[in-house]
N, C-alpha and C. Protein backbone atom coordinates (compact mmCIF):
# COMPACT_ATOMS: atom_id res chain seq x y z
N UNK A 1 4.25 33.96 85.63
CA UNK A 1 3.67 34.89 86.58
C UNK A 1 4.48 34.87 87.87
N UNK A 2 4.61 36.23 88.06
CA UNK A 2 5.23 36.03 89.85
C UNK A 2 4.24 35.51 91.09
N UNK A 3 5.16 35.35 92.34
CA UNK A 3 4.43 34.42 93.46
C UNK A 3 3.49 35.62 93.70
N UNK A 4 2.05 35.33 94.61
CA UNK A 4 1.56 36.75 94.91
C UNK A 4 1.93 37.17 96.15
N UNK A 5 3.12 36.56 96.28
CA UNK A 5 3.92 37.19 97.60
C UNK A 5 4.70 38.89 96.76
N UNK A 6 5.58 37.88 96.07
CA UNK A 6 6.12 39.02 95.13
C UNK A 6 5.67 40.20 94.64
N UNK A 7 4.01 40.13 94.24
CA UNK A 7 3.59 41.56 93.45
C UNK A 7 3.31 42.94 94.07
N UNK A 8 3.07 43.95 93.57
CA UNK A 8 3.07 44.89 94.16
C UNK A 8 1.53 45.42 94.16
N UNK A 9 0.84 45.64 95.00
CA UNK A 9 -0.66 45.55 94.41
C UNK A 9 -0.87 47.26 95.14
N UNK A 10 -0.44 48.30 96.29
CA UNK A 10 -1.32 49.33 96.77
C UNK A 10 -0.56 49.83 95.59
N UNK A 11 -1.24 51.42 95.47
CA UNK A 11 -0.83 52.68 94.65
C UNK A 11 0.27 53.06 95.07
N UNK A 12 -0.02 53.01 96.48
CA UNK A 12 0.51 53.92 97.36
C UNK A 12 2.35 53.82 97.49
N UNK A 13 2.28 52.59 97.15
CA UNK A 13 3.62 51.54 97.37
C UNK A 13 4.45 52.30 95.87
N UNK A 14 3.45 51.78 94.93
CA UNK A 14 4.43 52.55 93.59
C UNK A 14 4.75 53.95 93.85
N UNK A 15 3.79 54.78 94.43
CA UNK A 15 4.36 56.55 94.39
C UNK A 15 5.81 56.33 95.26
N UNK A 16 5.56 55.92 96.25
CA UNK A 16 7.03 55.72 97.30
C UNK A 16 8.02 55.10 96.46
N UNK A 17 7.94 53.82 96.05
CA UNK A 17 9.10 53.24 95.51
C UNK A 17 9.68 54.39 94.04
N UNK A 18 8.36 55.10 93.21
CA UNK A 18 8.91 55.88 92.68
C UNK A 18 9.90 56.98 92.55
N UNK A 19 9.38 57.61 93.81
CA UNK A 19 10.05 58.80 94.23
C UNK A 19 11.13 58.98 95.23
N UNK A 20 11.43 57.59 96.14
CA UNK A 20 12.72 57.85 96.72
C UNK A 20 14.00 56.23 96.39
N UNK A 21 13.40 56.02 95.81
CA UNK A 21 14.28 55.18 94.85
C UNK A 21 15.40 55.45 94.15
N UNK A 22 16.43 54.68 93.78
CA UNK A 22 17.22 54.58 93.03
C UNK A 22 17.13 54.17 91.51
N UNK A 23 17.05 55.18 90.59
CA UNK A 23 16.25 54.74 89.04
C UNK A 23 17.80 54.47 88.39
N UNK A 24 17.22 53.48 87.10
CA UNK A 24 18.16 52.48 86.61
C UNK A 24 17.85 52.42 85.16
N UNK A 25 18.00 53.26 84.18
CA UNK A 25 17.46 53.05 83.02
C UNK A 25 18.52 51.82 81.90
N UNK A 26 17.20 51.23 81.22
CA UNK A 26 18.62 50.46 80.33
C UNK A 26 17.47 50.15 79.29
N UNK A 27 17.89 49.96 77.87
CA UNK A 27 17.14 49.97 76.84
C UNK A 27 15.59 49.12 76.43
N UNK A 28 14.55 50.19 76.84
CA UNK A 28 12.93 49.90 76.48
C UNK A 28 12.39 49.92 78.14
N UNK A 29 13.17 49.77 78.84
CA UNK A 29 12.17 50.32 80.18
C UNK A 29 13.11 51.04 81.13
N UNK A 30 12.23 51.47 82.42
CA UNK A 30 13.14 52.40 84.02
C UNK A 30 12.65 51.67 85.02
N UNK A 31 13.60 50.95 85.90
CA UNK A 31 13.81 50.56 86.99
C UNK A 31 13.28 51.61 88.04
N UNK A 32 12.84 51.59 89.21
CA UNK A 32 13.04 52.32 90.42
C UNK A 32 13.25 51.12 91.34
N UNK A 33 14.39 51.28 92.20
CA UNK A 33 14.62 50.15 93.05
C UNK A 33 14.41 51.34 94.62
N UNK A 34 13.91 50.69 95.67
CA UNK A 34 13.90 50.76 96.84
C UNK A 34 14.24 50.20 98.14
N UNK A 35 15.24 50.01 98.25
CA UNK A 35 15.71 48.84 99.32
C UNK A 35 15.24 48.72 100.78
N UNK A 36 14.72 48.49 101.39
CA UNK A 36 14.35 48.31 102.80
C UNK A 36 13.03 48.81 103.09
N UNK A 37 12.42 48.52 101.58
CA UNK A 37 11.11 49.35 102.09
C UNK A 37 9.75 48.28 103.07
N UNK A 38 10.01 47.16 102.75
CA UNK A 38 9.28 46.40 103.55
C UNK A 38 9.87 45.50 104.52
N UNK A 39 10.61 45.71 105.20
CA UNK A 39 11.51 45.22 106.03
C UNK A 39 12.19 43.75 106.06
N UNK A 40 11.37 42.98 106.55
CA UNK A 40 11.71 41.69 106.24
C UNK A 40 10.93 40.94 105.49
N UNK A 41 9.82 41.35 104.99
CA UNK A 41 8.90 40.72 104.02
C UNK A 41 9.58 40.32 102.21
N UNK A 42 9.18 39.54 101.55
CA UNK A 42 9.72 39.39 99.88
C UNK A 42 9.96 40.67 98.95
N UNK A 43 10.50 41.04 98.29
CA UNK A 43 10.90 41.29 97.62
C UNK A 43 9.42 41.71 96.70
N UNK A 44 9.09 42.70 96.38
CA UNK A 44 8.14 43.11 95.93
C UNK A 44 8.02 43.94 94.51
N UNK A 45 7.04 43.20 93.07
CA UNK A 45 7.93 44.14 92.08
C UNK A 45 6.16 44.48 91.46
N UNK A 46 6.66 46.13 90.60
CA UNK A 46 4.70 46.16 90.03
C UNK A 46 5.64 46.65 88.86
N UNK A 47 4.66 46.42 87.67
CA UNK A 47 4.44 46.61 86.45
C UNK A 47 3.53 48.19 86.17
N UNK A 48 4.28 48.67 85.13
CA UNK A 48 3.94 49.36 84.45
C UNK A 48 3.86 49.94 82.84
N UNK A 49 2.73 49.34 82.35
CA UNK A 49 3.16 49.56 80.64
C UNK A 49 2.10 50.09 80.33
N UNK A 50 2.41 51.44 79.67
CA UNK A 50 1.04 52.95 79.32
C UNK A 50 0.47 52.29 77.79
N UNK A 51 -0.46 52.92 77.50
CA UNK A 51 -0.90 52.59 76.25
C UNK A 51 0.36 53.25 75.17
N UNK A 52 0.96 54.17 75.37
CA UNK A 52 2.11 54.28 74.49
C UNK A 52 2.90 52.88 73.60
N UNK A 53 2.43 51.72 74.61
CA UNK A 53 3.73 50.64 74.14
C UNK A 53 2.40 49.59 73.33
N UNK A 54 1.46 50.28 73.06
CA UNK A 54 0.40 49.67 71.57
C UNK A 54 -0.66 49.09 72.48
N UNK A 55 -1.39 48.31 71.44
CA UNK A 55 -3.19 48.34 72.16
C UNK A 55 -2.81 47.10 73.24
N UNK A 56 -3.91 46.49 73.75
CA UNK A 56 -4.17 45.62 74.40
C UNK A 56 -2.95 44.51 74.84
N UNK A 57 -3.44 43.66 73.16
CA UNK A 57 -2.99 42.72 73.12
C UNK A 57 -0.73 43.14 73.18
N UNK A 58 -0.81 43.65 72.83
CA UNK A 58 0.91 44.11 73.08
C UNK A 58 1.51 44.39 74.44
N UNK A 59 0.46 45.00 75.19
CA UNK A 59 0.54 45.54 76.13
C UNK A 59 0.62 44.19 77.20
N UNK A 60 -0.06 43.32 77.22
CA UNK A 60 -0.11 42.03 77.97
C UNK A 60 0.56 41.04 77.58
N UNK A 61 1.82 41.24 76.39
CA UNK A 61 2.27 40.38 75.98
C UNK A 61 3.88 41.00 76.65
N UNK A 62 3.62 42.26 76.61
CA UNK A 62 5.60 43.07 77.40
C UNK A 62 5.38 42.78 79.12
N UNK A 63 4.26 42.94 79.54
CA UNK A 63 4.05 42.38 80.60
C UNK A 63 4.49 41.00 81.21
N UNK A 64 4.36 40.19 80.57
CA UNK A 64 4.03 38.50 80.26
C UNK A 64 5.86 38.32 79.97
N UNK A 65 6.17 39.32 78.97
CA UNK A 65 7.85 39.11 78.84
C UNK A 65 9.40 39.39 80.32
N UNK A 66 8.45 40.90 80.19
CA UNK A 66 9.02 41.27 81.87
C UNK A 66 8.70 40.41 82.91
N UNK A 67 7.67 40.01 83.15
CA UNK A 67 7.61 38.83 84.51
C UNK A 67 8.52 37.97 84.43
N UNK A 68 8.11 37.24 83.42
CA UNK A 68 9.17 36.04 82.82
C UNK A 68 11.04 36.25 83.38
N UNK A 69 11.11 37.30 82.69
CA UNK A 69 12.80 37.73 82.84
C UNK A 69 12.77 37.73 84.21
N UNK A 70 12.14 38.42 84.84
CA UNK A 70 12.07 38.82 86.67
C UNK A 70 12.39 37.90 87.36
N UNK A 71 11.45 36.69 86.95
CA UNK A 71 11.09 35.45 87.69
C UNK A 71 12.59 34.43 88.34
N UNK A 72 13.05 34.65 87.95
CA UNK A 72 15.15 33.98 87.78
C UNK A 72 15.19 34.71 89.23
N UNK A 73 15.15 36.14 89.28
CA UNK A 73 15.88 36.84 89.72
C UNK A 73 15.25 37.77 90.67
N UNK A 74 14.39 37.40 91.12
CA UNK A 74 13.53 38.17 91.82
C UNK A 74 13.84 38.05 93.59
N UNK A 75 14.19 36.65 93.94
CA UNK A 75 14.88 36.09 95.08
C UNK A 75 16.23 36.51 95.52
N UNK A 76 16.99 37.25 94.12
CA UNK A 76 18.42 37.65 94.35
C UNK A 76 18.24 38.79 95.04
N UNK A 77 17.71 39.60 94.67
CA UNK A 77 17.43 41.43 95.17
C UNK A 77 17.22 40.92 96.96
N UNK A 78 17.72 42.24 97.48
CA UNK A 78 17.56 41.77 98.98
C UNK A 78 16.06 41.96 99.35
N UNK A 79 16.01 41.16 100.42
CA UNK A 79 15.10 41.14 101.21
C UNK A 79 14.25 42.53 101.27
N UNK A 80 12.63 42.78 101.38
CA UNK A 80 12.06 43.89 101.72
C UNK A 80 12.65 45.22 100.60
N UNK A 81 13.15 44.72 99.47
CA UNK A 81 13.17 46.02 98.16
C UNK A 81 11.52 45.99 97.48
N UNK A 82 11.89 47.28 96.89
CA UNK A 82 10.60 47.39 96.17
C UNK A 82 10.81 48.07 94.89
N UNK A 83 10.78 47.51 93.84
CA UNK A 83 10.82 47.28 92.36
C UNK A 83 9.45 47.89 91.33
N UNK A 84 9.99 48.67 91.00
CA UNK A 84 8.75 49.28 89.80
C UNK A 84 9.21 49.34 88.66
N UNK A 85 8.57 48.95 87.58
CA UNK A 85 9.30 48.68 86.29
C UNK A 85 8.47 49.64 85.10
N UNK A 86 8.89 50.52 84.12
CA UNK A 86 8.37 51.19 83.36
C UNK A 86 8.72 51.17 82.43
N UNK A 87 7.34 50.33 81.32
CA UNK A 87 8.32 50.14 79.97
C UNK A 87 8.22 51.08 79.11
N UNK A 88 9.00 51.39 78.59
CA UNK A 88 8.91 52.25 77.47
C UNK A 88 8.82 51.83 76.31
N UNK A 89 7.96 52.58 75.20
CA UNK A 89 7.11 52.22 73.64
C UNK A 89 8.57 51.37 73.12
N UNK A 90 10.07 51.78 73.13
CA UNK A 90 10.78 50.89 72.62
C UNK A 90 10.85 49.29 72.91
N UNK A 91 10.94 48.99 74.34
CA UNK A 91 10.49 47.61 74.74
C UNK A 91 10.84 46.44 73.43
N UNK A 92 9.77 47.11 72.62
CA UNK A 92 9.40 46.12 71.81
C UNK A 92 10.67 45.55 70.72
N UNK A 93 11.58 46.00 71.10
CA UNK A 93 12.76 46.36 69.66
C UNK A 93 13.62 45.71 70.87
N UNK A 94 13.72 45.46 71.95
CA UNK A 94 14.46 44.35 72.99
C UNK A 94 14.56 43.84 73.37
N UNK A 95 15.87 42.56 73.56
CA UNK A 95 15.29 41.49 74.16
C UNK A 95 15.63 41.48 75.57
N UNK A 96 14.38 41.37 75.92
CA UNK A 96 14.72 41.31 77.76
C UNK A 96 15.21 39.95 78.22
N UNK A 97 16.04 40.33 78.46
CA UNK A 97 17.34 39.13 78.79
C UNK A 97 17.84 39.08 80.34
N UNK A 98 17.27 38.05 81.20
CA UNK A 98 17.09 38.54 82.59
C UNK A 98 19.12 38.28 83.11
N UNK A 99 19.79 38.13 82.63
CA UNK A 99 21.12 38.91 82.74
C UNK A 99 21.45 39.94 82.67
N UNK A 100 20.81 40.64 81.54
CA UNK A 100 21.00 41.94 81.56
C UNK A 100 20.31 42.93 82.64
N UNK A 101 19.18 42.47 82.99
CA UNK A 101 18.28 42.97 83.97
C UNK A 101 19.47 42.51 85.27
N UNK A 102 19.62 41.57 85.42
CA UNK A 102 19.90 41.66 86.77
C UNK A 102 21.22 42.23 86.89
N UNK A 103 22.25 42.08 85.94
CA UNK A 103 23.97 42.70 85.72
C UNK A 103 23.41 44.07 86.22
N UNK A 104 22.36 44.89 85.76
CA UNK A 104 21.97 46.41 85.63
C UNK A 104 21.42 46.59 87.62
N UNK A 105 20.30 46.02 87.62
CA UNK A 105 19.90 45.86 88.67
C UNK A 105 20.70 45.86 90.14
N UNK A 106 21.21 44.86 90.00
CA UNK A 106 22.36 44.06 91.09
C UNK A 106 23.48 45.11 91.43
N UNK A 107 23.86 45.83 90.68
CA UNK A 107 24.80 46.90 90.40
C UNK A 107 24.67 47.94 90.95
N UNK A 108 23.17 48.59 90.77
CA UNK A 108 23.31 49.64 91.41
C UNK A 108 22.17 49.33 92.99
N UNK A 109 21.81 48.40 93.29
CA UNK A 109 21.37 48.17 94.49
C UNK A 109 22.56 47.62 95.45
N UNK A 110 23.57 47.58 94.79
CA UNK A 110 24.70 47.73 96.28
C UNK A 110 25.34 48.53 95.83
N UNK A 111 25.44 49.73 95.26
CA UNK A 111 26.29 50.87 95.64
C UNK A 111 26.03 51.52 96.00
């Protein structure tokens, strides 16, 4: 589980980080990264997995996988970004490999 410094808990926070973000797709979920959205505060990331990606129990288990991967790498992203993650029904057919997340990540939050 992430710190509950880390999570992203208003609505309001995901529509913003959604929509003026920098999106990052790479196989079974979409990134939106936001850099400077909370100034000097942590690094802030929310979850998103629709019933598309199967019932319940699946659904809290891609969750449970994505944190996990995050957790390495969540301190690297700069200061005050804001991170929304959207998995998609494939997810399940990948292994989230928090190298690959962050090689993808890291990449396009400094260009």
């Amino acid at each position: 589980m992430l710190a509950a410094q880390h999570r992203m808990r208003s609505s309001g926070d995901f529509v913003v980080v959604r929509r003026r973000g920098k999106k990052v797709v790479i196989p079974g979920a979409v990134f939106h990264i936001y850099s400077g959205m909370y100034g000097d505060s942590p690094t802030r990331v929310g979850l998103t997995v629709g019933k598309d990606c199967g019932n319940s129990v699946k659904r809290h288990r891609v969750s449970r996988r994505i944190r996990a991967a995050l957790r390495p790498i969540v301190n690297e992203l700069p200061v005050g970004t804001g991170l929304v993650i959207k998995a998609l029904p494939q997810i399940h057919e990948v292994s989230l490999d928090s190298d690959l997340i962050t090689s993808s990540l890291l990449a396009r939050v400094h260009r």
